[in-house]
N, C-alpha and C. Protein backbone atom coordinates (compact mmCIF):
# COMPACT_ATOMS: atom_id res chain seq x y z
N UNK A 1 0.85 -1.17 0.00
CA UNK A 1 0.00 0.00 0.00
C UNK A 1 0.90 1.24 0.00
N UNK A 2 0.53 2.30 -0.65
CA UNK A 2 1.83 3.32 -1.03
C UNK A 2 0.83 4.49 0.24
N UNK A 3 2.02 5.26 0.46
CA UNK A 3 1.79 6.34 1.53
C UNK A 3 0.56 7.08 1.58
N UNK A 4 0.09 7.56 -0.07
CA UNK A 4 -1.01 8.50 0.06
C UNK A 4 -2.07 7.74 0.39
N UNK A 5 -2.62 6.57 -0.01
CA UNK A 5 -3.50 5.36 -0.27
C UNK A 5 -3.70 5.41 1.62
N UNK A 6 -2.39 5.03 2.47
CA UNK A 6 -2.39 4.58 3.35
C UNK A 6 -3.44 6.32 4.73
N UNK A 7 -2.16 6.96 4.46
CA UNK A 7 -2.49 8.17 4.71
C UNK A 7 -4.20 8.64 4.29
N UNK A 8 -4.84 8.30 3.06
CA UNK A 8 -6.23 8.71 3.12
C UNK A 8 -6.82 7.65 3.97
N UNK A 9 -6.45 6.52 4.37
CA UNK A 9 -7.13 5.67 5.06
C UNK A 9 -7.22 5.87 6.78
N UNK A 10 -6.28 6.77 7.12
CA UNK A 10 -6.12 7.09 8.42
C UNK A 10 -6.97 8.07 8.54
N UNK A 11 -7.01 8.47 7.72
CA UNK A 11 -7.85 10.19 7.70
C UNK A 11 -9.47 9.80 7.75
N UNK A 12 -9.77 8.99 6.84
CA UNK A 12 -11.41 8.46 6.99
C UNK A 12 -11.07 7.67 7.98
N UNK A 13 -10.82 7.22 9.23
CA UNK A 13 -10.96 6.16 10.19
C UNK A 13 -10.44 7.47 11.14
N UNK A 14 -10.06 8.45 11.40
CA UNK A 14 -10.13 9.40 11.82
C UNK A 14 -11.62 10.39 11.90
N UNK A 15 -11.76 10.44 11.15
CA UNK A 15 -12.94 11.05 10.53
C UNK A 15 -14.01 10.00 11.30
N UNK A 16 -14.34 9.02 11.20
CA UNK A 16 -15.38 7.85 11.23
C UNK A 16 -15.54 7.85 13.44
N UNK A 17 -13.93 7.92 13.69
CA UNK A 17 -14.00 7.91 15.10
C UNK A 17 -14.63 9.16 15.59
N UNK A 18 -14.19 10.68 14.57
CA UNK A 18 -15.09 12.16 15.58
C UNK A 18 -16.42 11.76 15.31
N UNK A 19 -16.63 11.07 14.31
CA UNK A 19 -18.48 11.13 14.29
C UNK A 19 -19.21 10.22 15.29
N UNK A 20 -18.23 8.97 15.58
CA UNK A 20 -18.77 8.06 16.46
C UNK A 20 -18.95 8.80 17.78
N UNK A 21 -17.74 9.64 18.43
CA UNK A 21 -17.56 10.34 19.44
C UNK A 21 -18.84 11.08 19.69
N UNK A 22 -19.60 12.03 18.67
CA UNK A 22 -20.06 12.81 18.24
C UNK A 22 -21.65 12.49 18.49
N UNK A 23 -21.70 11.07 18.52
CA UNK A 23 -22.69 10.80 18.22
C UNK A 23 -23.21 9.59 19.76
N UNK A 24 -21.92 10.00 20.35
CA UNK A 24 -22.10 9.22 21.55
C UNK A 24 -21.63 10.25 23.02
N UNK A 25 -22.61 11.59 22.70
CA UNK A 25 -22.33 12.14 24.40
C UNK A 25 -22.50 11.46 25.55
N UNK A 26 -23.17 10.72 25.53
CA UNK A 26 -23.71 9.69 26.58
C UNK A 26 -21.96 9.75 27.47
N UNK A 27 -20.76 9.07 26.39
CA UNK A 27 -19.80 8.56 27.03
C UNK A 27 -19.39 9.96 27.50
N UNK A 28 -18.60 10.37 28.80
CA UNK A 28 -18.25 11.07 29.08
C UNK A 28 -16.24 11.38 28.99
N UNK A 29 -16.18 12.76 28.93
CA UNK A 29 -14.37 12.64 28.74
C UNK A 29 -14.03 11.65 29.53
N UNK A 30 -14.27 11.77 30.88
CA UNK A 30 -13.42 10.48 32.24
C UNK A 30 -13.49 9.40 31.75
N UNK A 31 -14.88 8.92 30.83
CA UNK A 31 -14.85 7.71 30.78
C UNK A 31 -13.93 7.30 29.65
N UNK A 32 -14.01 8.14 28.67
CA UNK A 32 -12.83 7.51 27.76
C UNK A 32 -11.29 7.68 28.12
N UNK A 33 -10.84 8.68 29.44
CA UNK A 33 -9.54 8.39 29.18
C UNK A 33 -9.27 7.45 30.71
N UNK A 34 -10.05 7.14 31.43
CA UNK A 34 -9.92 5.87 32.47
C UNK A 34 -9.80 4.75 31.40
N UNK A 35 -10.77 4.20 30.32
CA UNK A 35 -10.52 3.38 29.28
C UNK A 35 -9.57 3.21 28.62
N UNK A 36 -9.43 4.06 27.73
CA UNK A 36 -8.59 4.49 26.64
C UNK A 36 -7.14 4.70 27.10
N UNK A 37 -7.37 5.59 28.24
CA UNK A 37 -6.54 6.54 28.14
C UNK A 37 -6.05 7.92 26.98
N UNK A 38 -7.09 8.34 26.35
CA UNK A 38 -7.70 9.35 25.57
C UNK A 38 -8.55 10.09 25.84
N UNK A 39 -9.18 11.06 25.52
CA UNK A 39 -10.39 12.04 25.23
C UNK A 39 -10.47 12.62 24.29
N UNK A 40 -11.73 13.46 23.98
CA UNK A 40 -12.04 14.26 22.96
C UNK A 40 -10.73 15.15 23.17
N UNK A 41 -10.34 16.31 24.45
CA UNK A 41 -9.72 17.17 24.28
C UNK A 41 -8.31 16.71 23.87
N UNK A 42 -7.77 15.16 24.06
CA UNK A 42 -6.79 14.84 23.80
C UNK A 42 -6.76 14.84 22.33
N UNK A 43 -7.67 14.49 21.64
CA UNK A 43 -7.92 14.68 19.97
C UNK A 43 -8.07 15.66 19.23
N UNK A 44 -8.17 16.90 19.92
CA UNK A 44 -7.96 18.39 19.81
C UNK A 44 -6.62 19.10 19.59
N UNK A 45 -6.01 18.57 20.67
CA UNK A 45 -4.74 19.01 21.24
C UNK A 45 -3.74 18.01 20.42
N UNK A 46 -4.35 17.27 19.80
CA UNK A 46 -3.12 16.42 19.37
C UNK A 46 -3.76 17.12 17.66
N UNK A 47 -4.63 17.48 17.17
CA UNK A 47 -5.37 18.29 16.14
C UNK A 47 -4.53 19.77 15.55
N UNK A 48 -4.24 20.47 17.04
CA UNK A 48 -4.12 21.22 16.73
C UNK A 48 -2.32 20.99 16.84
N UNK A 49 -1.63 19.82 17.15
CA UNK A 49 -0.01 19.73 17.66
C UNK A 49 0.51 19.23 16.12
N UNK A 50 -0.40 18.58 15.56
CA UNK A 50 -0.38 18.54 14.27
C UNK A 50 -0.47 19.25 13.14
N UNK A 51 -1.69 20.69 13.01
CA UNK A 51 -1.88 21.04 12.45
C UNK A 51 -0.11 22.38 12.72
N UNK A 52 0.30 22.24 13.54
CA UNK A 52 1.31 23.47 13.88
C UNK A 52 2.68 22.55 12.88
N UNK A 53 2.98 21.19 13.17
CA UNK A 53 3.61 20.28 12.63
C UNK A 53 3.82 20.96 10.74
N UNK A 54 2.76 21.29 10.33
CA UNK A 54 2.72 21.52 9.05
C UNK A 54 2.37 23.07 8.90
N UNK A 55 2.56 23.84 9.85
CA UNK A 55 3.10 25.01 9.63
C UNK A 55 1.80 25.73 9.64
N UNK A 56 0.54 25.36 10.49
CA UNK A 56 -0.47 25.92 10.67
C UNK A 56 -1.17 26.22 11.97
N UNK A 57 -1.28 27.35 12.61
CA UNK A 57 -2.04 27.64 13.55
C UNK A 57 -3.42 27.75 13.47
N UNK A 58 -3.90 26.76 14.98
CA UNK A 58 -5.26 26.10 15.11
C UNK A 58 -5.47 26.64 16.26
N UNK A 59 -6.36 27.09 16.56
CA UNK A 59 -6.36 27.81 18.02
C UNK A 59 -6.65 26.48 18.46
N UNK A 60 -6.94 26.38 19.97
CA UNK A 60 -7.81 25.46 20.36
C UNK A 60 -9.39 25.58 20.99
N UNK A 61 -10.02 26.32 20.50
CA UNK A 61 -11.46 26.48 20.30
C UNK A 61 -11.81 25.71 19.29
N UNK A 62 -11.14 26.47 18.09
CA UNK A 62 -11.26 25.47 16.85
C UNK A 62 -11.00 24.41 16.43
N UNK A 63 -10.10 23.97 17.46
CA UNK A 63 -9.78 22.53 16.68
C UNK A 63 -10.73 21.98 17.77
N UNK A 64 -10.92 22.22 19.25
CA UNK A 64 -12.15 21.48 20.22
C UNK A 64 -13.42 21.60 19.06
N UNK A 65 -13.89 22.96 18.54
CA UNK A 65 -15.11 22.78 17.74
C UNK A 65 -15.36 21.78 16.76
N UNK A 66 -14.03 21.50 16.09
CA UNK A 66 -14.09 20.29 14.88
C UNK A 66 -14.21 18.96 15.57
N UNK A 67 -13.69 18.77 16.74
CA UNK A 67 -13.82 17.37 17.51
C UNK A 67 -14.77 17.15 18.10
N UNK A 68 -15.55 18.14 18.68
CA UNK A 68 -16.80 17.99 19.56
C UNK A 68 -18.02 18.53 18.44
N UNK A 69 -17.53 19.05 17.41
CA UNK A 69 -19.51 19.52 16.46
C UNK A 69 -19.91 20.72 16.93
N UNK A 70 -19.30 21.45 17.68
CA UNK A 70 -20.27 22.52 18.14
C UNK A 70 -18.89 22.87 19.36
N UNK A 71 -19.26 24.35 19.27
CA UNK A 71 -18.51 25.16 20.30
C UNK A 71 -18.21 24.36 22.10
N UNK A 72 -17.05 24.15 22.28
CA UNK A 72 -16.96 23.08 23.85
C UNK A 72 -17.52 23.82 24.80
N UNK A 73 -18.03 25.33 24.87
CA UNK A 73 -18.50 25.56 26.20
C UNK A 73 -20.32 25.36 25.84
N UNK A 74 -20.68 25.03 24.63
CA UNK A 74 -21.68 24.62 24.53
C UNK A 74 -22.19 23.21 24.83
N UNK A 75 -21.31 21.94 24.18
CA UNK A 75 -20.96 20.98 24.51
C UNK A 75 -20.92 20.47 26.30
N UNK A 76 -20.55 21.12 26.75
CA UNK A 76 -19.83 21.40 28.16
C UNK A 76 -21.80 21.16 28.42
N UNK A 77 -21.95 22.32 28.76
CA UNK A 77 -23.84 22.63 29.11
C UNK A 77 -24.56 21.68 28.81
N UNK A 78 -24.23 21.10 27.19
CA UNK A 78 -25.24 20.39 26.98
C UNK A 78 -25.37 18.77 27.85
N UNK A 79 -23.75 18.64 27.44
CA UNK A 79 -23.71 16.87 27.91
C UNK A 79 -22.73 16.66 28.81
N UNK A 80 -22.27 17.54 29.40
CA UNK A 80 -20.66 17.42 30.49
C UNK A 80 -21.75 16.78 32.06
N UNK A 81 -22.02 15.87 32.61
CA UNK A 81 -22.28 15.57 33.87
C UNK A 81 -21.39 15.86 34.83
């Protein structure tokens, strides 16, 4: 499998995990990084450690907004227990 091939495949299975996330407030941050050892904000922060990697500044509002669907202090209100 050649790099780009591989590389678009990370990106849709990337992609496939924010929507699952997205679509599962129920789970809470604690619970995925007691599990995991991850969270949403860890997928942010690693979003935006990346996006700097290639010479781009991401605030982190924005890159929390692309991981969570909606603004995190909204998020926060809606589904944070």
């Amino acid at each position: 499998m050649d790099e780009k091939i591989k590389n678009n495949l990370q990106s849709a299975v990337l992609n496939r995990l924010i929507e699952h996330l997205r679509g599962r407030n129920d789970v809470q941050n604690i619970d995925l990084m007691n599990l995991a050892g991850f969270c949403r904000n860890c997928l942010s922060r690693w979003y935006r450690e990346e996006a700097k990697k290639k010479g781009l500044e991401v605030s982190d509002s924005d890159a929390r907004k692309h991981i969570y669907g909606m603004p995190y202090p909204e998020w926060k209100e809606k589904y944070q227990k």
